[in-house]
Protein backbone atom coordinates (compact mmCIF):
# COMPACT_ATOMS: atom_id res chain seq x y z
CA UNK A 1 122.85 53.85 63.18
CA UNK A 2 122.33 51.62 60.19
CA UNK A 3 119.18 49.36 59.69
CA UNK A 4 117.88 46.98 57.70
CA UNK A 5 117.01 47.83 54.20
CA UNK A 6 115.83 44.63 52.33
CA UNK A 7 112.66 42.97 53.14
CA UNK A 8 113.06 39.03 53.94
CA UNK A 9 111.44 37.34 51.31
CA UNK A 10 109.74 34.25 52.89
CA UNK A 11 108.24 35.90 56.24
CA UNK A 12 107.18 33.07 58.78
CA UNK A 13 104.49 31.17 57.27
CA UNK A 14 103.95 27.63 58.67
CA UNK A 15 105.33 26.27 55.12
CA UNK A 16 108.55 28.52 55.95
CA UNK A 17 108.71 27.54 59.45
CA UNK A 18 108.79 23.82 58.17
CA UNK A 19 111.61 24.43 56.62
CA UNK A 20 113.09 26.19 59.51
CA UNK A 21 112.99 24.11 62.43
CA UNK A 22 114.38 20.84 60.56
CA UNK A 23 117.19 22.83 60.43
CA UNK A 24 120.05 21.25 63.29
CA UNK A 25 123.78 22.19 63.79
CA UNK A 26 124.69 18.75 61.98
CA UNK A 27 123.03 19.43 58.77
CA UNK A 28 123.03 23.17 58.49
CA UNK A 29 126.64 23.92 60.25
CA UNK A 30 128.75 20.89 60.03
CA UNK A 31 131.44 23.07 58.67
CA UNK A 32 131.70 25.02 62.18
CA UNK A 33 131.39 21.92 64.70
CA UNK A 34 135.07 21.40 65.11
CA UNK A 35 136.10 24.99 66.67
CA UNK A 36 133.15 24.69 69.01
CA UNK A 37 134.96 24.84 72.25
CA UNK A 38 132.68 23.95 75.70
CA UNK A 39 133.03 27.41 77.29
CA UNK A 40 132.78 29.24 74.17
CA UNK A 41 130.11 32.53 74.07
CA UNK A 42 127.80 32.46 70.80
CA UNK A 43 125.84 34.83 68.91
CA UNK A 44 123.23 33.16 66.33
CA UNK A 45 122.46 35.60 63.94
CA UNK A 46 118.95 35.34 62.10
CA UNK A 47 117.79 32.59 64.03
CA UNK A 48 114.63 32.17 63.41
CA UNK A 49 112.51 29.41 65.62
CA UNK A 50 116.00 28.30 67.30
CA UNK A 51 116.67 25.05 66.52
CA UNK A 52 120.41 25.96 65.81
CA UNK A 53 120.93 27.53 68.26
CA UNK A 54 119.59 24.99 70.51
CA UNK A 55 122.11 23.02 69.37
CA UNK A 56 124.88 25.29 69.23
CA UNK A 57 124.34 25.44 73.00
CA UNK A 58 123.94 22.05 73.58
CA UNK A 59 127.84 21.84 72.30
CA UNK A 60 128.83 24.53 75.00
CA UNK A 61 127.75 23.52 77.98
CA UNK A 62 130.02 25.73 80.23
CA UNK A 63 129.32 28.77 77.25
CA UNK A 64 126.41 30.76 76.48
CA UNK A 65 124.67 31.51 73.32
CA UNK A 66 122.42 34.25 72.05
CA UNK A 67 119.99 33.94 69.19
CA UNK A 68 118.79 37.43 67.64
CA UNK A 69 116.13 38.16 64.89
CA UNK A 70 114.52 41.03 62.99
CA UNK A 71 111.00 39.62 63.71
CA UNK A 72 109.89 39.61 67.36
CA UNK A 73 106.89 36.75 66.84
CA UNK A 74 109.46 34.03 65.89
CA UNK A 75 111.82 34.70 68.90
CA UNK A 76 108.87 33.32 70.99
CA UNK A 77 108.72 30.10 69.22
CA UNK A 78 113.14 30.04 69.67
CA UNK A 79 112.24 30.87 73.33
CA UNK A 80 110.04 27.73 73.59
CA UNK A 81 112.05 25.42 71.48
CA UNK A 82 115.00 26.27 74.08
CA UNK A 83 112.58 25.84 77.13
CA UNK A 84 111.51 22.53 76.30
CA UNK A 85 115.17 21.13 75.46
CA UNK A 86 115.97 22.85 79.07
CA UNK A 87 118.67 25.02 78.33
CA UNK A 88 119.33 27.50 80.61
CA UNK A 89 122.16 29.25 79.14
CA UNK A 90 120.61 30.45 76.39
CA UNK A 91 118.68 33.74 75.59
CA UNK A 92 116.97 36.02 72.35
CA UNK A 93 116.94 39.44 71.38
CA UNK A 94 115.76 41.13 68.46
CA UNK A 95 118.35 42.61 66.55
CA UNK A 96 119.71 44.17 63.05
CA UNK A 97 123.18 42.28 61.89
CA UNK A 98 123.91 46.31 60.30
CA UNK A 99 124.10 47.38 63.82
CA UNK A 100 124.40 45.09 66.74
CA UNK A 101 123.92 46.43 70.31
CA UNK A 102 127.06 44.71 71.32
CA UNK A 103 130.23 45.77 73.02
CA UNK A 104 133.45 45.27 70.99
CA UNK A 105 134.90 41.98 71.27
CA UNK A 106 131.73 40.22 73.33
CA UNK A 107 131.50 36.61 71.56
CA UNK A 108 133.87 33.55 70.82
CA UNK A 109 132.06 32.87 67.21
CA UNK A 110 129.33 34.91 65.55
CA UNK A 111 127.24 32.71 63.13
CA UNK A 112 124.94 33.55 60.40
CA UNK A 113 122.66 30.42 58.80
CA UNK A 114 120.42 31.97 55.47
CA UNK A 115 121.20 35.62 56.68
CA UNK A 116 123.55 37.15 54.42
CA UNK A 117 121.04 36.22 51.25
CA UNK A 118 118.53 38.74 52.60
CA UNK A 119 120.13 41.75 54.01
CA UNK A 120 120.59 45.22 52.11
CA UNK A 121 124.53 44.95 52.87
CA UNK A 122 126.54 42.36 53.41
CA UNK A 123 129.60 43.48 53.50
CA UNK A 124 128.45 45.62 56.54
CA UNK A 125 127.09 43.48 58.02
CA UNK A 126 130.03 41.11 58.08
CA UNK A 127 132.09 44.16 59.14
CA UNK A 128 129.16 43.65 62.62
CA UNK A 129 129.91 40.17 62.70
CA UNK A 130 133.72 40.82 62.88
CA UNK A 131 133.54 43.72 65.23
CA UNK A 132 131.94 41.76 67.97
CA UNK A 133 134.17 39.13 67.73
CA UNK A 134 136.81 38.20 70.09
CA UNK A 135 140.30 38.19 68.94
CA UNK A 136 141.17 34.56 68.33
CA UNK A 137 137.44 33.88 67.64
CA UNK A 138 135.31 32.81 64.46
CA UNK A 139 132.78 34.40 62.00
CA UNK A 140 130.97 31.38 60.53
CA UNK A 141 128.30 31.93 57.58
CA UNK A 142 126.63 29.79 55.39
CA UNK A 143 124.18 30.83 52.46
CA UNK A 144 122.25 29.07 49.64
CA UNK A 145 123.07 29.67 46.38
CA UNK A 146 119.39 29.80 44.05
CA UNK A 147 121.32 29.67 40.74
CA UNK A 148 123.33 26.77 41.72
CA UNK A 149 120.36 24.47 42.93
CA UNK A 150 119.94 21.41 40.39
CA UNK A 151 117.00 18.71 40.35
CA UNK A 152 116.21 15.95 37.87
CA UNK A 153 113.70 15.15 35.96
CA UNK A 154 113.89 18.69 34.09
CA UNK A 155 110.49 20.97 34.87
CA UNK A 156 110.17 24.23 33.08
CA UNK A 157 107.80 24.71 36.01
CA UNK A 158 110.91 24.79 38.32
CA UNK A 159 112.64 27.26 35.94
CA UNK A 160 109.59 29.14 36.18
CA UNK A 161 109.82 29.29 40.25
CA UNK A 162 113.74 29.91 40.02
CA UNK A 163 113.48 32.72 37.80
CA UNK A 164 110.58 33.95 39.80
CA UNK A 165 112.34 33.06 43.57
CA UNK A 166 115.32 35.18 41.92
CA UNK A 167 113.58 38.18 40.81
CA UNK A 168 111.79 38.59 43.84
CA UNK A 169 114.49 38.46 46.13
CA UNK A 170 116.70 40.73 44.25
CA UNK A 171 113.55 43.22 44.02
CA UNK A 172 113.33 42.80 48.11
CA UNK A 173 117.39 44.13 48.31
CA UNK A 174 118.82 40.36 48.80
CA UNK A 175 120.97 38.31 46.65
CA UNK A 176 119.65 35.14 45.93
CA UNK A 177 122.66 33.62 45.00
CA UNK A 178 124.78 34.68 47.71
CA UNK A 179 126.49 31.51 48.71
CA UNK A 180 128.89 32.20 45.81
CA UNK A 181 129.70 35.93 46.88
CA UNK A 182 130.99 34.93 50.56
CA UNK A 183 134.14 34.70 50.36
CA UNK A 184 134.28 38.06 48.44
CA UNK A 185 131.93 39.75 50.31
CA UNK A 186 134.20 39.05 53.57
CA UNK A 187 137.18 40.08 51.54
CA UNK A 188 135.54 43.37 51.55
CA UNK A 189 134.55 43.79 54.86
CA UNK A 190 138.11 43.16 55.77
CA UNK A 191 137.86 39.86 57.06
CA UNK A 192 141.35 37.56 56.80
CA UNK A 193 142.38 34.17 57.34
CA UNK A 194 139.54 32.92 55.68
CA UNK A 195 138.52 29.04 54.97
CA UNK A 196 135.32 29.00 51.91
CA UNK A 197 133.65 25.27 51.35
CA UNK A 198 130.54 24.00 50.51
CA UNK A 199 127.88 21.98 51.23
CA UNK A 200 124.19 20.29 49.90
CA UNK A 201 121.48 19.56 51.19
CA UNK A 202 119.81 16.94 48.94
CA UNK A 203 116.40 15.08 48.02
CA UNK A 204 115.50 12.31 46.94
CA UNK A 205 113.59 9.49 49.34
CA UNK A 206 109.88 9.82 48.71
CA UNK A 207 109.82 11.28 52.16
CA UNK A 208 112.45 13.71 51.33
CA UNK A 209 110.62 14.40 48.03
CA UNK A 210 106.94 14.56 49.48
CA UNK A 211 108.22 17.40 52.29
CA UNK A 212 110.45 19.22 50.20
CA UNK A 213 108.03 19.88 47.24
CA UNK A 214 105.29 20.23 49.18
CA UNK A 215 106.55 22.69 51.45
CA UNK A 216 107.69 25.37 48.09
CA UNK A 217 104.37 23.85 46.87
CA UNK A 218 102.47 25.82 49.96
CA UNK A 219 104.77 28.63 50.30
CA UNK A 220 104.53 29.30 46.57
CA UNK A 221 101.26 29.74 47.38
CA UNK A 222 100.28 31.10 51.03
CA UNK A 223 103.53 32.72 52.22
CA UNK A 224 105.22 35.93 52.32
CA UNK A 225 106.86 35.76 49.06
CA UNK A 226 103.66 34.64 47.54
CA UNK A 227 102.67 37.96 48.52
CA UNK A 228 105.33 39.93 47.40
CA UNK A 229 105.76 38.11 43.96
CA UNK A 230 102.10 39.46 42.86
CA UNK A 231 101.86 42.72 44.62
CA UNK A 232 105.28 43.37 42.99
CA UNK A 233 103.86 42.36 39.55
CA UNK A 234 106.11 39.60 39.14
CA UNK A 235 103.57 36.83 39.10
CA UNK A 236 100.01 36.72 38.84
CA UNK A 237 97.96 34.23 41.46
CA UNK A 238 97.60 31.58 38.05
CA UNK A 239 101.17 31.62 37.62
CA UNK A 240 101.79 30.92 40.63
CA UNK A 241 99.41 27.83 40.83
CA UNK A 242 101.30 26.61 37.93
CA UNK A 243 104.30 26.80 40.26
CA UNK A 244 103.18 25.23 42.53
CA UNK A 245 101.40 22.36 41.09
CA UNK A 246 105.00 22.15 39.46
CA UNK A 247 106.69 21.67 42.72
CA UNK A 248 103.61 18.59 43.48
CA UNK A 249 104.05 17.02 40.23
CA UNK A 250 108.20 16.82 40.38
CA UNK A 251 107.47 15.59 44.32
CA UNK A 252 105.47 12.39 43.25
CA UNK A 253 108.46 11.49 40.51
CA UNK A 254 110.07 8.20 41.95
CA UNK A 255 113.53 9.12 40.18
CA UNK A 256 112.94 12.97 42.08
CA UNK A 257 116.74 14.48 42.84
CA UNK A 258 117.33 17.98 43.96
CA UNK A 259 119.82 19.43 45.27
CA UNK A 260 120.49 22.64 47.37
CA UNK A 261 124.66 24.10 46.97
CA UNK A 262 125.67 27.02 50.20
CA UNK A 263 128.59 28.17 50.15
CA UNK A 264 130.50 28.63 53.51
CA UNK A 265 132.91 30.71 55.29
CA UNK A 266 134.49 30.09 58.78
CA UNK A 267 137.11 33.41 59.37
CA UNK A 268 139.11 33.17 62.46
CA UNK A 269 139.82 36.90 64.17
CA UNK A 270 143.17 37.95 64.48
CA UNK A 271 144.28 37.76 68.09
């Protein structure tokens, strides 16, 4: 069977899991909310500490909803996050979206939040996603797009760390700019009746500012991908302080913007 080829980027340092958990159903999968039936059976794909998918089961009470994950260690902090909301109908697996351990036809909506970005084939894997669909049911995926984020005032220390975030992730197997590439990526796989729109998420309050910059400021620093970006000989440590001191300096800017495109695709399974 088929496994994962590319290498996630971030990894699950504390900056990344910041990130992570602010994450809800309302501001990361607003696009999906309106299909959501109470009895409906879920699959979360990628889902990290499980704060979607917390939610997503909060909206089918009579369902159930699975969250699965390439990395065992961050299951245990979805378990707990689902424990301490009290959700009962909820459980986690570890899994690869190339080959899911799934019967044919098992779940009502398969959904993918930041997935597609950093697998070594998309179009496979939404060929997965379809296959253990239900007739009648949804495949739901949303993905950033690197090249289309914007912020004001201009930083060449930002164009440093998007050049940089880019080259990495393409050197791990993932597309950074995959939000862009959905709807033809499920073309390929296949997938019909398709609906593509987009979404931001945007910054600008101090307190949006503060814990936006400052987590890239950390993670440009301490994470993963801090790793991978000198080991790979794409940055050297000082370059990367410069980076991140970047991220600081456009965080404490009272006229701060930035903004974050994904592109989106909900495809309903022919029935």
């Amino acid at each position: 069977m088929p496994e994962e080829t590319a290498v996630y980027t971030h990894g699950h340092h504390e900056s990344v899991l910041r990130s992570h958990t602010w994450r809800t159903a309302a501001n990361s999968a607003s696009y999906l909310l309106d299909v959501l039936k109470p009895h409906m059976r879920i699959l979360d794909i990628g889902c990290g500490p499980g704060t979607i998918t917390a939610d997503l089961a909060e909206l089918v009470p009579d369902g159930h909803v699975t969250g699965v994950d390439r990395a065992p260690g961050v299951l245990e902090q979805a378990r707990a996050t689902a424990a301490v909301r009290g959700l009962s109908h909820v459980d986690f697996a570890v899994a690869d979206v190339h080959a899911l351990e799934y019967p044919d036809d098992t779940f009502c909506v398969v959904h993918a939040h930041q997935v597609l970005q950093h697998v070594g084939d998309p179009v496979r894997a939404l060929r997965e996603m379809h296959r253990v669909t239900r007739p009648g049911g949804f495949i739901a995926v949303r993905d950033a797009d690197y090249a289309a984020m914007t912020w004001y005032p201009l930083s060449e220390g930002l164009d440093d760390w998007l050049e940089l975030y880019r080259r990495v992730a393409r050197a791990n197997g993932g597309e950074p700019d995959a939000g862009r590439r959905l709807k033809s990526w499920a073309l390929e796989a296949g997938l019909k009746d398709i609906t593509a729109t987009s979404s931001t998420w945007t910054y600008t309050t101090a307190e949006e500012r503060a814990w936006w910059s400052g987590l890239w400021a950390d993670r440009t620093l301490a994470s993963a991908y801090a790793e991978r970006a000198v080991e790979g000989g794409h940055a050297t440590p000082r370059q990367l302080q410069a980076v991140s001191q970047a991220w600081r300096d456009w965080g404490r800017r009272h006229d701060g913007w930035f903004a974050v495109l994904h592109g989106e695709i909900l495809c309903r399974k022919d029935a």
